[in-house]
Each structure stands twice: as C-alpha cells, then as structure tokens.
C-alpha atoms as a PDB file:
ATOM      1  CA  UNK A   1     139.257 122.154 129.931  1.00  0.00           C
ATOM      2  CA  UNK A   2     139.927 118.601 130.383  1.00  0.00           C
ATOM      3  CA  UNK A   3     138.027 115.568 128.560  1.00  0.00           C
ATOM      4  CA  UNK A   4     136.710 114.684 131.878  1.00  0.00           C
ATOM      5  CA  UNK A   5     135.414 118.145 132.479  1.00  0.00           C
ATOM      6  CA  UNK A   6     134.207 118.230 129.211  1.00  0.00           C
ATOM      7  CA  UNK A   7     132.080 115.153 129.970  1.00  0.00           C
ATOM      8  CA  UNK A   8     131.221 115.928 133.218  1.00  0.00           C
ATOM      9  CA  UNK A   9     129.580 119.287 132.529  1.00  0.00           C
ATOM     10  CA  UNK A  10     127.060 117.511 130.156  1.00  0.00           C
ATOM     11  CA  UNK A  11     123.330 116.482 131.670  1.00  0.00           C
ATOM     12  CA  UNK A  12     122.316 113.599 130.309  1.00  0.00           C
ATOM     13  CA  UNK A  13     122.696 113.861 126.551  1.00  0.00           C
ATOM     14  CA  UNK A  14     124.909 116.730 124.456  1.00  0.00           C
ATOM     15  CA  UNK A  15     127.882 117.656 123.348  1.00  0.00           C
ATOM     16  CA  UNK A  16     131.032 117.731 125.035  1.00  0.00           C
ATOM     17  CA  UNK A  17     133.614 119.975 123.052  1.00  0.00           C
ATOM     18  CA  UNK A  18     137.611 119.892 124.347  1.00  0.00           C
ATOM     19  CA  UNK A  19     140.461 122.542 122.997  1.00  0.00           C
ATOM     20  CA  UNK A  20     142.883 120.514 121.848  1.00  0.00           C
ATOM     21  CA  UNK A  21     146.661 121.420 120.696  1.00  0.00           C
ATOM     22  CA  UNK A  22     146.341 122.609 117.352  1.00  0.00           C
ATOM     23  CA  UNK A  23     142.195 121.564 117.235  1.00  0.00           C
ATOM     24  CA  UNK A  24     139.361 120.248 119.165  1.00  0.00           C
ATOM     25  CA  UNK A  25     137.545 117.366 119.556  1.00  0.00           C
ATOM     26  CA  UNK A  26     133.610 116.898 120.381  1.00  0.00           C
ATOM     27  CA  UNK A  27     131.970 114.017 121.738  1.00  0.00           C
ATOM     28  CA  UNK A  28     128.213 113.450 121.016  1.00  0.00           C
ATOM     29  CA  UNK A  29     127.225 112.028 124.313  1.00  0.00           C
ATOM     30  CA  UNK A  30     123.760 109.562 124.492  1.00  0.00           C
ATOM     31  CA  UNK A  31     124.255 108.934 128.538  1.00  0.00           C
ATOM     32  CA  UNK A  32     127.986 109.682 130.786  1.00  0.00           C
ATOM     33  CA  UNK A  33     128.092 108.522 134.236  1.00  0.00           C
ATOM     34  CA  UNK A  34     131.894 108.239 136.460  1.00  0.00           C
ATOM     35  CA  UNK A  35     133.258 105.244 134.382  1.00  0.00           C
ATOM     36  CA  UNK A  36     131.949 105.392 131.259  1.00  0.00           C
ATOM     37  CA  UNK A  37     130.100 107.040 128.605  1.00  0.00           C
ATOM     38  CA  UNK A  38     127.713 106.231 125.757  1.00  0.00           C
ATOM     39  CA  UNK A  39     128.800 107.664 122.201  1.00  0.00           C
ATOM     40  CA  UNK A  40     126.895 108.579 119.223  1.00  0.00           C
ATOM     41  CA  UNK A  41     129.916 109.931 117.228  1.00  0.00           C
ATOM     42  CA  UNK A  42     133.501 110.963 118.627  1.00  0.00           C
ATOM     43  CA  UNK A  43     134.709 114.006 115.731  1.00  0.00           C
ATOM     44  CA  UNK A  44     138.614 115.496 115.934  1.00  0.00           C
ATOM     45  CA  UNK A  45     139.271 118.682 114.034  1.00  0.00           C
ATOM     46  CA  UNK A  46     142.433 120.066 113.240  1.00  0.00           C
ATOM     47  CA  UNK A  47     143.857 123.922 112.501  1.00  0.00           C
ATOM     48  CA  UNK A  48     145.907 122.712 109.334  1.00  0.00           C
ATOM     49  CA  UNK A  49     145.377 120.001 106.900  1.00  0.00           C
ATOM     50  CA  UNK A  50     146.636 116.189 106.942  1.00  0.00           C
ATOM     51  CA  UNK A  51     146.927 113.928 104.027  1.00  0.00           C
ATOM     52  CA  UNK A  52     144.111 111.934 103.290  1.00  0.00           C
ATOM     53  CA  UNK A  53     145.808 109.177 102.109  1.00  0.00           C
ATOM     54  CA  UNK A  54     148.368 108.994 105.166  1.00  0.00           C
ATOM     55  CA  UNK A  55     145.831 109.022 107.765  1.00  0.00           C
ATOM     56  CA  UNK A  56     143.747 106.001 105.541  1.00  0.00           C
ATOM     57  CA  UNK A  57     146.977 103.865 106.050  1.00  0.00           C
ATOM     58  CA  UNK A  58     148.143 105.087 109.063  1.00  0.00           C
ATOM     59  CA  UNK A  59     144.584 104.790 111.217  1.00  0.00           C
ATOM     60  CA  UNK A  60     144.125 101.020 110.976  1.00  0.00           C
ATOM     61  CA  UNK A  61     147.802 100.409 113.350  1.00  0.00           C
ATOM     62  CA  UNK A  62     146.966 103.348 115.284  1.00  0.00           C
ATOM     63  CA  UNK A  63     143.384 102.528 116.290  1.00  0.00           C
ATOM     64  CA  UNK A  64     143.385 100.811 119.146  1.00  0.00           C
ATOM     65  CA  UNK A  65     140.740 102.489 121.522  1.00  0.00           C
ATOM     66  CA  UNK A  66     137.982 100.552 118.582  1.00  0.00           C
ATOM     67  CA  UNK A  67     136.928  97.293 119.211  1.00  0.00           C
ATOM     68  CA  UNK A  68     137.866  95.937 116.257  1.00  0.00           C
ATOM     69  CA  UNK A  69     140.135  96.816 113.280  1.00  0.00           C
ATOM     70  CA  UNK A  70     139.059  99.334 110.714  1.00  0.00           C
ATOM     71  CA  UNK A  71     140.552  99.129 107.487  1.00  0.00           C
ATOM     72  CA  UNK A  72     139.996 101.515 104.076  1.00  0.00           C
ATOM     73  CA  UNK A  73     136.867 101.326 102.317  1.00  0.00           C
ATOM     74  CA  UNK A  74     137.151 104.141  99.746  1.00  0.00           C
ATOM     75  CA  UNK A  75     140.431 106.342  99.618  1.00  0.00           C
ATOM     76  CA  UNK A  76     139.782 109.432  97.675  1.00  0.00           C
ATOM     77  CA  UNK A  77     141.762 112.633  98.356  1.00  0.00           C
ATOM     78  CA  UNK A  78     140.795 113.932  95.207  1.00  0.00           C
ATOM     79  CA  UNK A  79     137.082 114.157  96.605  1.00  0.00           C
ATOM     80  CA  UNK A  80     138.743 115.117  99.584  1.00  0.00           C
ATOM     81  CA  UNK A  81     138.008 111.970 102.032  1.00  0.00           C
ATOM     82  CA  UNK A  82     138.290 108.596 103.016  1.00  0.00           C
ATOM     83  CA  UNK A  83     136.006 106.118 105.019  1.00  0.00           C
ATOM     84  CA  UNK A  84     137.452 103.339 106.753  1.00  0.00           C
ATOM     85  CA  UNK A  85     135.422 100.332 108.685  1.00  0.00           C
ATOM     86  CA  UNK A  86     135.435  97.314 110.648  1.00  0.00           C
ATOM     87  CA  UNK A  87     134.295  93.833 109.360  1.00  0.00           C
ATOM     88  CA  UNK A  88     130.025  93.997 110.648  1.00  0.00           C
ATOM     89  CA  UNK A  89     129.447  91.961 113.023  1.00  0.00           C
ATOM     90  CA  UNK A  90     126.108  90.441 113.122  1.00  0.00           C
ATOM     91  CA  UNK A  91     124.744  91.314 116.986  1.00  0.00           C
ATOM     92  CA  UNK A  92     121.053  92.098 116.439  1.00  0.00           C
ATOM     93  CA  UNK A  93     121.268  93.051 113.165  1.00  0.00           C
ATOM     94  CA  UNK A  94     124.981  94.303 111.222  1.00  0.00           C
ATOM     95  CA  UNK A  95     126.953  96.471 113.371  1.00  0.00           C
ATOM     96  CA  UNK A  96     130.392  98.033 112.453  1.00  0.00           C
ATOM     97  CA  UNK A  97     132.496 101.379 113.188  1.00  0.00           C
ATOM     98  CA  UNK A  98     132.992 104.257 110.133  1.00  0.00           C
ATOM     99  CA  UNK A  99     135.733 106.658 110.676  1.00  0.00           C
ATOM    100  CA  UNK A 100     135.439 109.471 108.132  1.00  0.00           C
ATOM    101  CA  UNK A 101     138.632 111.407 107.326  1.00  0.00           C
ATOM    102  CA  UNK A 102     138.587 114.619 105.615  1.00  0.00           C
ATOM    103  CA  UNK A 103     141.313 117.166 105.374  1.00  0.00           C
ATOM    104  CA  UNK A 104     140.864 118.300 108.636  1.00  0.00           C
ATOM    105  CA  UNK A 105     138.887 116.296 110.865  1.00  0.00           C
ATOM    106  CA  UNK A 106     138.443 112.773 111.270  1.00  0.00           C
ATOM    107  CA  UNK A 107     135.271 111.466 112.824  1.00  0.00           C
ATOM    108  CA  UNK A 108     133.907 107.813 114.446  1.00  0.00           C
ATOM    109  CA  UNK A 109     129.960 106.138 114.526  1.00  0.00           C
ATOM    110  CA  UNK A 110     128.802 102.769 114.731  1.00  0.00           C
ATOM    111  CA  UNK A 111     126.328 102.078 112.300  1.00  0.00           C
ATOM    112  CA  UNK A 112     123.149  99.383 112.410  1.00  0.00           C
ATOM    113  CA  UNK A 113     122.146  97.804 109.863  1.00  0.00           C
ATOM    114  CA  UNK A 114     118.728  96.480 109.415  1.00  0.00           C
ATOM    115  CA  UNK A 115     116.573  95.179 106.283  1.00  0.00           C
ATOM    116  CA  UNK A 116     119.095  97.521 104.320  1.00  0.00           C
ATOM    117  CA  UNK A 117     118.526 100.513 105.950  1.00  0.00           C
ATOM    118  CA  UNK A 118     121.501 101.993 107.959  1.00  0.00           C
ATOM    119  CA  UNK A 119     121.304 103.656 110.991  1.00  0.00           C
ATOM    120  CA  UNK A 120     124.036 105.430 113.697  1.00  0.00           C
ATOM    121  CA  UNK A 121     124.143 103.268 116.931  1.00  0.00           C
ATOM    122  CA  UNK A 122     125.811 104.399 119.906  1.00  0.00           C
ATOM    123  CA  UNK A 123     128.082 102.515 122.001  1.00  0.00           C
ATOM    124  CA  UNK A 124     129.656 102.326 125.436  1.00  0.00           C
ATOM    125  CA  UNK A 125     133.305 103.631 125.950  1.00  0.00           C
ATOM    126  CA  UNK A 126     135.504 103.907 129.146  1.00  0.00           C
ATOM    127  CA  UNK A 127     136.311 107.247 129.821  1.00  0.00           C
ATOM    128  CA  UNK A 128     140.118 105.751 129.417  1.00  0.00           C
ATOM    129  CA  UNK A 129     138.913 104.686 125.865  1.00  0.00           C
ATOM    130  CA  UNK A 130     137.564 107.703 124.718  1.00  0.00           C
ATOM    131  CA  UNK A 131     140.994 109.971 125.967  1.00  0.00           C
ATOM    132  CA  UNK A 132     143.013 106.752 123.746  1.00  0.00           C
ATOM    133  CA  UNK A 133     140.706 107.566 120.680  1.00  0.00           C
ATOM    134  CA  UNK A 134     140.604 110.609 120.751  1.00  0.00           C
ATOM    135  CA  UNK A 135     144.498 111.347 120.722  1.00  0.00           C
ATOM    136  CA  UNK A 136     144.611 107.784 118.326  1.00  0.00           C
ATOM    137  CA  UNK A 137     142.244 109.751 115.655  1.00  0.00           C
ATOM    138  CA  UNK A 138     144.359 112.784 115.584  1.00  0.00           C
ATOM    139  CA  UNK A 139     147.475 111.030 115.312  1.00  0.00           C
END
C-alpha cells in the first residue's frame, strides 16, 4: 500500500499506517483532502535498531520536509532517546516541531505553547511533504 492509499482510505480523521522496507510508518491524520493533509504526529518504526546518537546529528541536515531546522535538545542513548526541536516561533502563542528518536522509531508533533502549558498542534503538509519526511525521518 502506497502513502497515498494509505491517506486516501482514511474518513476524515485516523490513522493512516504504510509497510515500509524494513518498518512502517503511521500518520495521525486531523483532516486529508487531494493536496494536502493535516498532521497531528508523523511516527517511523524500524525492524532493527539505529544509533541514537547518529540519528541526533544526522536529522538536523536531513530534515528538510520541516519548516524549519530542528536541532538536539537532549541526547541520551543511555536512557535510550533523543528529542530534537526547532527555535518556537511565536504565531498565536509558541509553536515549534519535536522529533523524538528512540532506538527504533523516530516520531514528529508540533507543540503550542500557552501560559506554560504545552499542547500538540497539528499542521498542514503537502502530500509531497509528508512522502519527503517520512523517508527523511528514517534515513
């Protein structure tokens, strides 16, 4: 099954899951319609581990599909993760992307912040965008 497929076979809101070579990758889907599609969190997951720390360095060239530039926040692959984000940016409240890496997935939100609290946000994506993340994420 194709990304497209995958997107096209969810109503409204859901999931769209993909097989991937060696994983999958799922889309939490707010809204798709022919062009585009509205995210709340785009998760890759592989069959066999990755090094934490080379994916922390390595995802900040390779991300390109984002907006903006992520960069590491915390780097621990003794805990067995790392989060990386981009700079907020202050739209209507603080705004900025999270990738979570772990030892086998990797996974992107946007997150809202307002008064302190946090909150996932969802955001708009070509379907183009989401196919570049997607493979961008598992490297």
């Amino acid at each position: 099954m194709t990304l497209n497929d995958a997107l096209d076979a969810v109503d409204g809101a859901g999931t769209a899951e993909v097989p991937r070579e060696g994983g999958r990758a799922e889309v939490d889907v707010a809204d798709v319609d022919r062009l585009g599609v509205r995210v709340r969190r785009v998760r890759v997951e592989r069959d066999a581990d990755w090094d934490v720390s080379e994916q922390a360095r390595a995802l900040p060239e390779r991300l390109r599909a984002l907006p903006e530039r992520v960069e590491p926040s915390e780097v621990s692959p003794e805990l067995g993760g790392a989060i990386l984000r981009t700079a907020p940016r202050d739209y209507d409240g603080e705004r900025y992307f999270e990738v979570n890496v772990g030892p086998r997935s990797a996974e992107v939100r946007r997150v809202k912040v307002t008064n302190g609290e946090r909150a996932d946000d969802d955001f708009t994506i070509t379907r183009e965008q989401l196919g570049r993340l997607i493979d961008e994420l598992e490297g």
